[in-house]
N, C-alpha and C. Protein backbone atom coordinates (compact mmCIF):
# COMPACT_ATOMS: atom_id res chain seq x y z
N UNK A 1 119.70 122.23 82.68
CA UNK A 1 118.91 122.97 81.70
C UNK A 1 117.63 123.52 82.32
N UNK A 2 117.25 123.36 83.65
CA UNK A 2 116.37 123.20 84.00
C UNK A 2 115.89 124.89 84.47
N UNK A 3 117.36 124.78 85.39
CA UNK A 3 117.73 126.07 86.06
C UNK A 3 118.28 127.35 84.85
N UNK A 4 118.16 127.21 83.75
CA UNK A 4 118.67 127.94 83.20
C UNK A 4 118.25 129.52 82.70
N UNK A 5 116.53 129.08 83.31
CA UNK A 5 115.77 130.66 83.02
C UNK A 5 116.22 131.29 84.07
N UNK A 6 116.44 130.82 85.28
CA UNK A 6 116.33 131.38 86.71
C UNK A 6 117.70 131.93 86.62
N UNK A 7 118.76 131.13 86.37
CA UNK A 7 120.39 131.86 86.22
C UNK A 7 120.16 133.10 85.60
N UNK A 8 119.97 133.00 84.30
CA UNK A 8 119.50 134.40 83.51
C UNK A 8 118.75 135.24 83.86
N UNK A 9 117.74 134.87 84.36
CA UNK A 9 117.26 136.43 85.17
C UNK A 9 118.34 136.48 86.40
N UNK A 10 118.76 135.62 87.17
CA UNK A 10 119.16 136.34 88.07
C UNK A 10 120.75 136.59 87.58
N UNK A 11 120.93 137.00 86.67
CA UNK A 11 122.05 137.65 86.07
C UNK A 11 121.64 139.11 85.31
N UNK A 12 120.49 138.82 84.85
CA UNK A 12 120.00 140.38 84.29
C UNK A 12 119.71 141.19 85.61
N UNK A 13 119.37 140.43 87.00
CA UNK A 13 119.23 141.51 88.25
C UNK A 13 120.13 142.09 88.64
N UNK A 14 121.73 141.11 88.10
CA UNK A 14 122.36 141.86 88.47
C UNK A 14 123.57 142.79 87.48
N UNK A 15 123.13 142.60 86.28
CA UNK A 15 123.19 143.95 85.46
C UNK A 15 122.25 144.79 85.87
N UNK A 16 121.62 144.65 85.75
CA UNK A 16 120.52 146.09 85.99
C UNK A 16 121.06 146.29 87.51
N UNK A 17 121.22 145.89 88.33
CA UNK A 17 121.39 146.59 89.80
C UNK A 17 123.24 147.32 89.76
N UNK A 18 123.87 146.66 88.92
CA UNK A 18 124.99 147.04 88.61
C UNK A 18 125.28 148.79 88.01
N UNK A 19 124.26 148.54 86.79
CA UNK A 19 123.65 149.77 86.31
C UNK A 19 123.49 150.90 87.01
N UNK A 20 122.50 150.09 88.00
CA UNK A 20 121.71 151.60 88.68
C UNK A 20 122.48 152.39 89.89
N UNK A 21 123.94 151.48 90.55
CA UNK A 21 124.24 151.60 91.06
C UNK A 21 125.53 152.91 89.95
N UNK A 22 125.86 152.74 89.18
CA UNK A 22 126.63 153.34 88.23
C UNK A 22 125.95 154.52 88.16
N UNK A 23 124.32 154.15 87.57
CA UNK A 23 123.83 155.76 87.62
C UNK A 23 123.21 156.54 88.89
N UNK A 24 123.45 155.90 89.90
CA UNK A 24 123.37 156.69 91.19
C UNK A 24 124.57 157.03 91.74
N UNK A 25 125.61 156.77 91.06
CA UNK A 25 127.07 157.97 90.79
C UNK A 25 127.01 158.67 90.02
N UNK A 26 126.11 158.75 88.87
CA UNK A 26 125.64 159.68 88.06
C UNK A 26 127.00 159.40 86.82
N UNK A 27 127.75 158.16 86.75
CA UNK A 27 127.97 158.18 85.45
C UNK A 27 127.03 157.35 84.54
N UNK A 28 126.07 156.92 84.36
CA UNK A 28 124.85 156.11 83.65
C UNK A 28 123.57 157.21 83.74
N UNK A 29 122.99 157.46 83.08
CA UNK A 29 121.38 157.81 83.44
C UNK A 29 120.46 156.94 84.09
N UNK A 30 120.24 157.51 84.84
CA UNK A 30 119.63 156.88 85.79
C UNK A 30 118.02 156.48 85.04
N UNK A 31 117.36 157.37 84.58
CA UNK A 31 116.30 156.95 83.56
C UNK A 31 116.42 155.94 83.04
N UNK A 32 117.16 155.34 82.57
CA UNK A 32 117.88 154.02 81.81
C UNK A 32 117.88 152.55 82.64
N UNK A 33 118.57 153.09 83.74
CA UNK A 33 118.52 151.74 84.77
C UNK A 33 117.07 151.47 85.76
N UNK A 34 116.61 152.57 85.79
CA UNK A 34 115.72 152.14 86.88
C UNK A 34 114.73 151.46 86.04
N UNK A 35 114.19 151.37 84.82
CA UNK A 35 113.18 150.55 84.32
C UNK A 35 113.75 149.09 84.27
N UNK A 36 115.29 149.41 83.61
CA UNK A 36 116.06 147.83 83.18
C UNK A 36 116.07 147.00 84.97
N UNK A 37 116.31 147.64 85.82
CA UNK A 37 116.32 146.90 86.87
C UNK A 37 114.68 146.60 88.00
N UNK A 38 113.82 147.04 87.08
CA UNK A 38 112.45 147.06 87.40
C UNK A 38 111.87 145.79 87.30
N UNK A 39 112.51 145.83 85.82
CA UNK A 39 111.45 144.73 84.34
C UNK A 39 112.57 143.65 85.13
N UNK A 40 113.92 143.40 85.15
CA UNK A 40 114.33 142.17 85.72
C UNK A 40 113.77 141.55 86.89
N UNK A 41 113.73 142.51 88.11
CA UNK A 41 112.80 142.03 89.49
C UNK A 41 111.43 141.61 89.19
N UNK A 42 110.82 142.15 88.16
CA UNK A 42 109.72 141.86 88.13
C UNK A 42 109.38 140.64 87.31
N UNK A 43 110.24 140.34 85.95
CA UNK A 43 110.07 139.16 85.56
C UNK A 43 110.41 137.81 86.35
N UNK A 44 111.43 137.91 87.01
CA UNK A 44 111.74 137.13 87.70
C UNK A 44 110.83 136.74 88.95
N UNK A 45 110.31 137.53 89.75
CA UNK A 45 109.13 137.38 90.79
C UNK A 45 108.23 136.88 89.77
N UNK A 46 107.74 137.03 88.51
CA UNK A 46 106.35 136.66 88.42
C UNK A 46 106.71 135.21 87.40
N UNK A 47 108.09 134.57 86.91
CA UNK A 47 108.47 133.36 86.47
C UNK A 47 108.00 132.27 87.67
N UNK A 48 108.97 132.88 88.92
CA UNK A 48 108.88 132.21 89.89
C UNK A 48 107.31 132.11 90.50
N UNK A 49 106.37 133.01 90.49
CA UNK A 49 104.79 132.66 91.03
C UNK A 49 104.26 131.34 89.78
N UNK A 50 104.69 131.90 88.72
CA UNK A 50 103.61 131.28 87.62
C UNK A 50 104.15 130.17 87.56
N UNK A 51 105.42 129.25 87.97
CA UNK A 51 105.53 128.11 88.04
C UNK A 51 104.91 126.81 88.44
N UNK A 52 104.69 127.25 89.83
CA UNK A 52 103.92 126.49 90.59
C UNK A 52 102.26 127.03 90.62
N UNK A 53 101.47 127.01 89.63
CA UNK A 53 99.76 127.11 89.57
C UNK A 53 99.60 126.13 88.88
N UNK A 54 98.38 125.48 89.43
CA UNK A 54 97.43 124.71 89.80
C UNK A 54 96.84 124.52 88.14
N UNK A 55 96.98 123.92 87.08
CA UNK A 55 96.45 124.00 86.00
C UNK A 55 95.22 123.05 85.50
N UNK A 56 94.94 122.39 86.17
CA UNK A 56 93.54 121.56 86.49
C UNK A 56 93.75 120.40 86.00
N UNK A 57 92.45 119.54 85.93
CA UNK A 57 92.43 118.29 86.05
C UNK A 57 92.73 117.72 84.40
């Protein structure tokens, strides 16, 4: 249960990279994927920073 945020994003990275790869054959809009595969890399990099800080004494 622990791992279970981290599976999920790293399953939305790879819809969204799935996506963008679809609309860089130009059957998807590409407008569409490049934010969805933005917001996944990016939530996921900043789950993984904000885990480990220092929350005081």
């Amino acid at each position: 249960m622990k791992n279970l945020p981290v599976i999920l994003m790293i399953l939305f990275i790879l819809f969204g990279f799935s996506l963008h790869i679809l609309a860089l054959m130009k059957i998807f809009p590409l407008i569409i994927s490049i934010p969805l595969f933005y917001i996944g890399i990016f939530m996921f990099l900043f789950y993984l920073n904000d885990r480990k800080r220092f929350k005081g004494f």
